[in-house]
PDB file of N, CA and C in Angstrom:
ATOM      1  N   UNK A   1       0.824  -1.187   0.000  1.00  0.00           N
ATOM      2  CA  UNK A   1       0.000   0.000   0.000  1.00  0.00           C
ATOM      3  C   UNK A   1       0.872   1.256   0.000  1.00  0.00           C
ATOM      4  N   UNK A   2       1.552   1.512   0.747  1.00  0.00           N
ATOM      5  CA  UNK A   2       3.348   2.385   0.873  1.00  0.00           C
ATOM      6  C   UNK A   2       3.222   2.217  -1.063  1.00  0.00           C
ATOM      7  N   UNK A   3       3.586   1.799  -1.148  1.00  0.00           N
ATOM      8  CA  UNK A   3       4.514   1.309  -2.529  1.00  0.00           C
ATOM      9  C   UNK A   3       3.296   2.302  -3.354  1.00  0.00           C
ATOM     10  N   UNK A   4       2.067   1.740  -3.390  1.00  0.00           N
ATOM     11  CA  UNK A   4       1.525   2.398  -4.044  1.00  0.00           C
ATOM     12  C   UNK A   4       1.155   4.007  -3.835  1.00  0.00           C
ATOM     13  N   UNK A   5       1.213   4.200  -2.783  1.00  0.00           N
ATOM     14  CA  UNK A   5       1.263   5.559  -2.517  1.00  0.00           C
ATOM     15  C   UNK A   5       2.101   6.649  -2.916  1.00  0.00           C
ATOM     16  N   UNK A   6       3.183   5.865  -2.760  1.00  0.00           N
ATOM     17  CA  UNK A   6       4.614   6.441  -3.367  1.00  0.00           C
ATOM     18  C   UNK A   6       4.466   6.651  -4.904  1.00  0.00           C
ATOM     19  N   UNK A   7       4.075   5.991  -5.500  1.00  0.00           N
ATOM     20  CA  UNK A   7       4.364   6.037  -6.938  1.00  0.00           C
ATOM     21  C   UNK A   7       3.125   6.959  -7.164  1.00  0.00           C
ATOM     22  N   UNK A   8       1.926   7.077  -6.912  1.00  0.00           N
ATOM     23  CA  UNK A   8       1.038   7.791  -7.340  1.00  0.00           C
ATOM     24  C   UNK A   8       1.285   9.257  -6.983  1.00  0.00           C
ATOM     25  N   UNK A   9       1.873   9.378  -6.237  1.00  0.00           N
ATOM     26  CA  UNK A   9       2.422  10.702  -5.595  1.00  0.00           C
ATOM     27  C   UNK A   9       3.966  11.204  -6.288  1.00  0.00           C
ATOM     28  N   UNK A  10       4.518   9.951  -7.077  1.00  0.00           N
ATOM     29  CA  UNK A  10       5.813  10.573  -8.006  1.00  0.00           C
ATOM     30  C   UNK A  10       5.309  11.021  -9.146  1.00  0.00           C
ATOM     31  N   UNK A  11       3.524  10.765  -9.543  1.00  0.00           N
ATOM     32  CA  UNK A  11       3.413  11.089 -10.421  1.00  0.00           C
ATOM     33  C   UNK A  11       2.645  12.121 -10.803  1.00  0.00           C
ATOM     34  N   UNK A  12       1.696  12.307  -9.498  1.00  0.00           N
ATOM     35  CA  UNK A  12       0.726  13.526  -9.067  1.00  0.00           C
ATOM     36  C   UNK A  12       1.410  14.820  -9.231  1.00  0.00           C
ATOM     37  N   UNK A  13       2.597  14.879  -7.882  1.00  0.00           N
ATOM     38  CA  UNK A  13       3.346  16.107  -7.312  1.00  0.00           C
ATOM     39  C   UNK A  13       3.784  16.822  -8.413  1.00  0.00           C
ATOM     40  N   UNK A  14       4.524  15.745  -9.673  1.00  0.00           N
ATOM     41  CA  UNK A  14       4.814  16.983 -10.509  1.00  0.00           C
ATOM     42  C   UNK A  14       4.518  17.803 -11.233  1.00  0.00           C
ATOM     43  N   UNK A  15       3.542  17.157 -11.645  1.00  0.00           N
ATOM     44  CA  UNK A  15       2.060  17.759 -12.507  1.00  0.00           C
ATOM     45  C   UNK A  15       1.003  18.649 -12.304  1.00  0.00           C
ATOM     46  N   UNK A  16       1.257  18.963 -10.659  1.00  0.00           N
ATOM     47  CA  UNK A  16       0.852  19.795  -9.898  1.00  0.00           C
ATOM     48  C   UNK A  16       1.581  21.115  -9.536  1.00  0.00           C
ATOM     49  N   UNK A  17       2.854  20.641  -9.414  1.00  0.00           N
ATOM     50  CA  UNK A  17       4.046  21.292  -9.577  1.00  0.00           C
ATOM     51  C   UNK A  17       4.195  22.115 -10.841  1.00  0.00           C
ATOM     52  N   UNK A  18       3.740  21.632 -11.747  1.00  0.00           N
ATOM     53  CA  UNK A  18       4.175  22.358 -13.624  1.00  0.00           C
ATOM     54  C   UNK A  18       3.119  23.521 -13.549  1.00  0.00           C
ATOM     55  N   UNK A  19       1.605  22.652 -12.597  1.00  0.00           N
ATOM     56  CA  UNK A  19       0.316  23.570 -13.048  1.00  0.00           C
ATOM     57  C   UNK A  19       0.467  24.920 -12.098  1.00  0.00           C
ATOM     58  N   UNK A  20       1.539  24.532 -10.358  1.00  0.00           N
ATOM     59  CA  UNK A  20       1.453  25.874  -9.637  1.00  0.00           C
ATOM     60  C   UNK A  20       2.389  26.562 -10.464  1.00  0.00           C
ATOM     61  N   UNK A  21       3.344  26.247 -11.553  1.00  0.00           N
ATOM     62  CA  UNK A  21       4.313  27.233 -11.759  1.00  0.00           C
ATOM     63  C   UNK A  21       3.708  27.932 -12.597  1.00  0.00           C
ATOM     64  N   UNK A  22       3.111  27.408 -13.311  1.00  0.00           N
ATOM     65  CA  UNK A  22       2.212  28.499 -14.461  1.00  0.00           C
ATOM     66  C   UNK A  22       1.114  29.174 -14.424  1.00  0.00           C
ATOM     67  N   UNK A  23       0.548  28.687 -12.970  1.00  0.00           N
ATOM     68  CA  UNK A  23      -0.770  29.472 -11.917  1.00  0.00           C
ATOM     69  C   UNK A  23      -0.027  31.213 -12.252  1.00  0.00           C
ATOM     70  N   UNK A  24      -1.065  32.140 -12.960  1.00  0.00           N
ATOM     71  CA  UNK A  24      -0.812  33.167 -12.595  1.00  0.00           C
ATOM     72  C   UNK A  24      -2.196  34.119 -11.647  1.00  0.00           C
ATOM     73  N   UNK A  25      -2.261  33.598 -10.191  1.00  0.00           N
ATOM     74  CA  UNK A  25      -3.315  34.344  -9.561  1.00  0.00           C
ATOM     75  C   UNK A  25      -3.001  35.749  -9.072  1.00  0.00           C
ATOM     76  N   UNK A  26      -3.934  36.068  -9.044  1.00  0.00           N
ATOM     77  CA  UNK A  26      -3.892  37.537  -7.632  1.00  0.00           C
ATOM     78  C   UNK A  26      -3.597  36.806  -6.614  1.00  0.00           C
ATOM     79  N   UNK A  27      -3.736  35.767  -5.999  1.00  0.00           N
ATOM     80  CA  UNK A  27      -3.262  35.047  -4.819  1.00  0.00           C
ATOM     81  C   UNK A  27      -1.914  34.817  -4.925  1.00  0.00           C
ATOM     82  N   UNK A  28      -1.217  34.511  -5.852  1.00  0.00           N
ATOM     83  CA  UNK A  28       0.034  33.888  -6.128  1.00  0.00           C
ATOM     84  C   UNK A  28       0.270  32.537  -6.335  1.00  0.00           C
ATOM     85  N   UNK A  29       1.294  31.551  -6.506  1.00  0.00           N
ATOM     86  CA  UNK A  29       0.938  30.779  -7.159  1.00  0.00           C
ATOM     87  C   UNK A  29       0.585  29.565  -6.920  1.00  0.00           C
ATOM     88  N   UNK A  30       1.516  29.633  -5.477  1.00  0.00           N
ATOM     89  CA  UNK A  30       0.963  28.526  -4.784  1.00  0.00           C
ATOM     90  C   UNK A  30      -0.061  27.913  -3.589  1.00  0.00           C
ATOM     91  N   UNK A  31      -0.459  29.205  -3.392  1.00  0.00           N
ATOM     92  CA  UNK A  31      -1.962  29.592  -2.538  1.00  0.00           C
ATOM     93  C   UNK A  31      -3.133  28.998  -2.839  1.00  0.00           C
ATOM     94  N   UNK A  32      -3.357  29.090  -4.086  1.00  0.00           N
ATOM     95  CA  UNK A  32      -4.899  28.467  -4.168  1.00  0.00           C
ATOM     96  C   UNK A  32      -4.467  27.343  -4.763  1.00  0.00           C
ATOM     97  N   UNK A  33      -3.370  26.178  -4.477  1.00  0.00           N
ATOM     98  CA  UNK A  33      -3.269  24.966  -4.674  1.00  0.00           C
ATOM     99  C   UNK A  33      -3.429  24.138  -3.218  1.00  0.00           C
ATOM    100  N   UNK A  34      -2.550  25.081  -1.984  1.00  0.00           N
ATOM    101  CA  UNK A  34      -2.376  24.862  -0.907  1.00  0.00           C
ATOM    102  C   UNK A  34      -4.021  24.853  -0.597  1.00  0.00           C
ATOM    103  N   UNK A  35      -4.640  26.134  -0.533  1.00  0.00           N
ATOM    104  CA  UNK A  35      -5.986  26.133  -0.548  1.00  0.00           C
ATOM    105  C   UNK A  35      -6.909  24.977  -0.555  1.00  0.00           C
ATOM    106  N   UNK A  36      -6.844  24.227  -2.063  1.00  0.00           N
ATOM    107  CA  UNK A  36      -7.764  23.581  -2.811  1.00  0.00           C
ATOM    108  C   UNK A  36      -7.707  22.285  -2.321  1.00  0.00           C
ATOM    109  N   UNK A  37      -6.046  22.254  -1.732  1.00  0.00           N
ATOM    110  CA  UNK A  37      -5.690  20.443  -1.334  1.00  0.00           C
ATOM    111  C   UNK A  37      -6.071  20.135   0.259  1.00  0.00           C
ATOM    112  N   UNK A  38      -6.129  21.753   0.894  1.00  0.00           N
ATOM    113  CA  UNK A  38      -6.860  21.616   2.167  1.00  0.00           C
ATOM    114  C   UNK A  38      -8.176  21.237   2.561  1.00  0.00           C
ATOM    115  N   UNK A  39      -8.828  22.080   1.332  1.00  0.00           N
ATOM    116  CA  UNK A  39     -10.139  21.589   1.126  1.00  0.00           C
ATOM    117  C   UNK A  39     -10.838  19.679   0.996  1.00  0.00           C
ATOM    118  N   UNK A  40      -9.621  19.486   0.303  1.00  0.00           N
ATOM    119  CA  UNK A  40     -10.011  18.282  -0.584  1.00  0.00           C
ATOM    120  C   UNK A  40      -9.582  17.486   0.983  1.00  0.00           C
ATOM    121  N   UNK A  41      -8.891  17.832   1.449  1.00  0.00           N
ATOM    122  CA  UNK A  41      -8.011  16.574   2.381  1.00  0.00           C
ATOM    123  C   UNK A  41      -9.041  16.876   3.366  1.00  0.00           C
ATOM    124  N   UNK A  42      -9.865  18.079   4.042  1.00  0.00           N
ATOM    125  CA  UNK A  42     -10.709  18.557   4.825  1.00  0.00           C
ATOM    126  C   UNK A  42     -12.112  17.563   4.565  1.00  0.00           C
ATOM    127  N   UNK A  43     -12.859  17.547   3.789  1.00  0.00           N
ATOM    128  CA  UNK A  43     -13.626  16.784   3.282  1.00  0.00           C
ATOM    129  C   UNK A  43     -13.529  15.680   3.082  1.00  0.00           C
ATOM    130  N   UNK A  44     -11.976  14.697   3.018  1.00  0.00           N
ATOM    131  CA  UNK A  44     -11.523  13.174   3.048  1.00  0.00           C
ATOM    132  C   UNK A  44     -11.595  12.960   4.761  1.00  0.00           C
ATOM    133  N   UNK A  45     -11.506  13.779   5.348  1.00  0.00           N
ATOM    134  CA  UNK A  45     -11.646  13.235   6.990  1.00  0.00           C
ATOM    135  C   UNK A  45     -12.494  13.535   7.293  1.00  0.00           C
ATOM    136  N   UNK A  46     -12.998  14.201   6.701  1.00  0.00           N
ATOM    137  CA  UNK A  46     -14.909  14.172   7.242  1.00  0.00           C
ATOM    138  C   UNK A  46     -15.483  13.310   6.539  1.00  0.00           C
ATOM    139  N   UNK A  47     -15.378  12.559   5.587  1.00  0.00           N
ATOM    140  CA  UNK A  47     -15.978  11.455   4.951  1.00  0.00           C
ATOM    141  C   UNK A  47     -15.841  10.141   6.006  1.00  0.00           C
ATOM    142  N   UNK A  48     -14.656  10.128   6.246  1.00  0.00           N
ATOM    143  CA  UNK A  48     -14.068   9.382   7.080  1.00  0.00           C
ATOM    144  C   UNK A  48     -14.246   9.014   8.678  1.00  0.00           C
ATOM    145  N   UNK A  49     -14.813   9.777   9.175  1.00  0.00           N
ATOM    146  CA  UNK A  49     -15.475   9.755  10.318  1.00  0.00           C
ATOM    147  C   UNK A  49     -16.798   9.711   9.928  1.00  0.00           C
ATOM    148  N   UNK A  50     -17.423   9.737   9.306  1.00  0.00           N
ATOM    149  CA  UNK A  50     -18.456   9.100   9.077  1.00  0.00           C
ATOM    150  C   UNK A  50     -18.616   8.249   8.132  1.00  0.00           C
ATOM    151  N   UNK A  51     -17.583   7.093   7.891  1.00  0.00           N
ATOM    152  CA  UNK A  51     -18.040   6.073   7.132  1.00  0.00           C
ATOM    153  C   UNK A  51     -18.640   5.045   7.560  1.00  0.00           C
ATOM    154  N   UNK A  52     -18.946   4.773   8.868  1.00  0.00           N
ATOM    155  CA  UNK A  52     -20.224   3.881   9.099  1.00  0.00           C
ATOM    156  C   UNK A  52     -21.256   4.380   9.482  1.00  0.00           C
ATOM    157  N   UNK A  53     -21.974   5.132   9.380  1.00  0.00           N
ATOM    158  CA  UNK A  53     -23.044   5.592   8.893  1.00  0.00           C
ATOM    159  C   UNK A  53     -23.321   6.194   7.434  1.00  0.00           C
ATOM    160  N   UNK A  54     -22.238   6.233   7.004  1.00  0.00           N
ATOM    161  CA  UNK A  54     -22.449   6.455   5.291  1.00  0.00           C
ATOM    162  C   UNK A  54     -22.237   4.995   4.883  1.00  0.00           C
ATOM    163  N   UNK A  55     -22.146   4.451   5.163  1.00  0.00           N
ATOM    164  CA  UNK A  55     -21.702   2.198   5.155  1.00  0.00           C
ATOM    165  C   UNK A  55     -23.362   2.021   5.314  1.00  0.00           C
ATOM    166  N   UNK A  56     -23.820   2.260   6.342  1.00  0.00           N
ATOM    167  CA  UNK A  56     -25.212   1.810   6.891  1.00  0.00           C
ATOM    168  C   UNK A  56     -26.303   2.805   6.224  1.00  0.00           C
ATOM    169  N   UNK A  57     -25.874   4.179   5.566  1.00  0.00           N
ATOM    170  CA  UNK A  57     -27.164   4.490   4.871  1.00  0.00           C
ATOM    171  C   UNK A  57     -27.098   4.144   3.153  1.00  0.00           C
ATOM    172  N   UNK A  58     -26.064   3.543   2.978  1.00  0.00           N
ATOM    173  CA  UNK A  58     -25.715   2.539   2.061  1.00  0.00           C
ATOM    174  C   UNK A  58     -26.101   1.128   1.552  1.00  0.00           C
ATOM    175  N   UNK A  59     -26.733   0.731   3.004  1.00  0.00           N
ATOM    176  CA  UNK A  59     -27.225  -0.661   2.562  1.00  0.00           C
ATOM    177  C   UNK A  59     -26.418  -1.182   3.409  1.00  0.00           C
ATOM    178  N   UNK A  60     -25.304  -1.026   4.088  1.00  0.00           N
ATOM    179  CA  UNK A  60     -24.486  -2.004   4.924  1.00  0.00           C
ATOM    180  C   UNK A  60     -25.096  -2.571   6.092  1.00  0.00           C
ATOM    181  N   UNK A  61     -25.069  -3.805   6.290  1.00  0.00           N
ATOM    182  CA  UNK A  61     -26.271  -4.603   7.646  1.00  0.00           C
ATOM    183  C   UNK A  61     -25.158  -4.984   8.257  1.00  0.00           C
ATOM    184  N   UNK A  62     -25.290  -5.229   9.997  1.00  0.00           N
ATOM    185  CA  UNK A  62     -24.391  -5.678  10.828  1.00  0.00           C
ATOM    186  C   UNK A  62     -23.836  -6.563  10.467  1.00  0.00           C
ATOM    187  N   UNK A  63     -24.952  -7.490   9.641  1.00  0.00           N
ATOM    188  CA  UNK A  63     -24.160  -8.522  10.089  1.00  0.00           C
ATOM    189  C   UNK A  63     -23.251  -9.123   9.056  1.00  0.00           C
ATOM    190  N   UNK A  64     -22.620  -7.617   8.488  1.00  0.00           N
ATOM    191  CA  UNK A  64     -21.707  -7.789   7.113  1.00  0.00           C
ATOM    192  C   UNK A  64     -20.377  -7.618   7.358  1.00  0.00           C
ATOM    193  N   UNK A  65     -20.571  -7.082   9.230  1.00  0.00           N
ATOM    194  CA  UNK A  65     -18.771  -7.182   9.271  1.00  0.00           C
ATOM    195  C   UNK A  65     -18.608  -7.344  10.953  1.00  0.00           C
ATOM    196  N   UNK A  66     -17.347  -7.329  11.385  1.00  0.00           N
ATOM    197  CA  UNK A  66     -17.155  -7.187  12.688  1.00  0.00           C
ATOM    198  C   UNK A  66     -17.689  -6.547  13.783  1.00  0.00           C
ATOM    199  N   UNK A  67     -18.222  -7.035  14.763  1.00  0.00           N
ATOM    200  CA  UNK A  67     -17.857  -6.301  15.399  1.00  0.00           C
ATOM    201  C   UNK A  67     -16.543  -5.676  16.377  1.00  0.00           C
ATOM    202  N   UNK A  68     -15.945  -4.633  16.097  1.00  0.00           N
ATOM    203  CA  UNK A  68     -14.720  -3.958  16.573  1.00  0.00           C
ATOM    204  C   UNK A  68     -14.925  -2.527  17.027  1.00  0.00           C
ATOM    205  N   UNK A  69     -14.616  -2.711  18.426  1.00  0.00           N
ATOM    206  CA  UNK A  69     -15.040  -1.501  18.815  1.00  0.00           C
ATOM    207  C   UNK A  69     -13.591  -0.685  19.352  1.00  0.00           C
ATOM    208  N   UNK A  70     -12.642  -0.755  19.128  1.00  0.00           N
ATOM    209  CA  UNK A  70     -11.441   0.068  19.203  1.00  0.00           C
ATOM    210  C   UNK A  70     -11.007  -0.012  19.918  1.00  0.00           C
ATOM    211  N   UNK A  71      -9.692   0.972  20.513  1.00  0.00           N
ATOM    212  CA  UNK A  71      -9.313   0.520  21.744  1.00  0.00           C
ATOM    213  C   UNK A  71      -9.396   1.732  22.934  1.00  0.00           C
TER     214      UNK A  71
END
């Protein structure tokens, strides 16, 4: 999973990288990338804390997985 992370990210960063260098904002250039990825990563952990109840208004029934209640 590492492995794959890594490589999708050797191939993301730079391409992101080409698009902040040629960003010409009133913000500057790398602001509303920083911005946009906060957003995006902001909204991946809020998905995320609620993925069992987005699991269960999904159709997911108990008795489709563990019970694990943490530690």
């Amino acid at each position: 999973m590492m492995c794959r992370n890594c490589m999708v990210a050797a191939g993301v960063l730079p391409c992101v990288r080409i698009w902040s260098d040629k960003c010409s904002s009133k913000y500057g250039r790398g602001r509303p990338f920083i911005l946009a990825g906060s957003l995006m990563i902001s909204v991946a952990v809020t998905i995320i804390g609620f993925s069992a109840d987005i699991g269960y208004l999904l159709g997911d029934a108990d008795e489709d997985h563990r019970n694990f209640k943490g530690t």
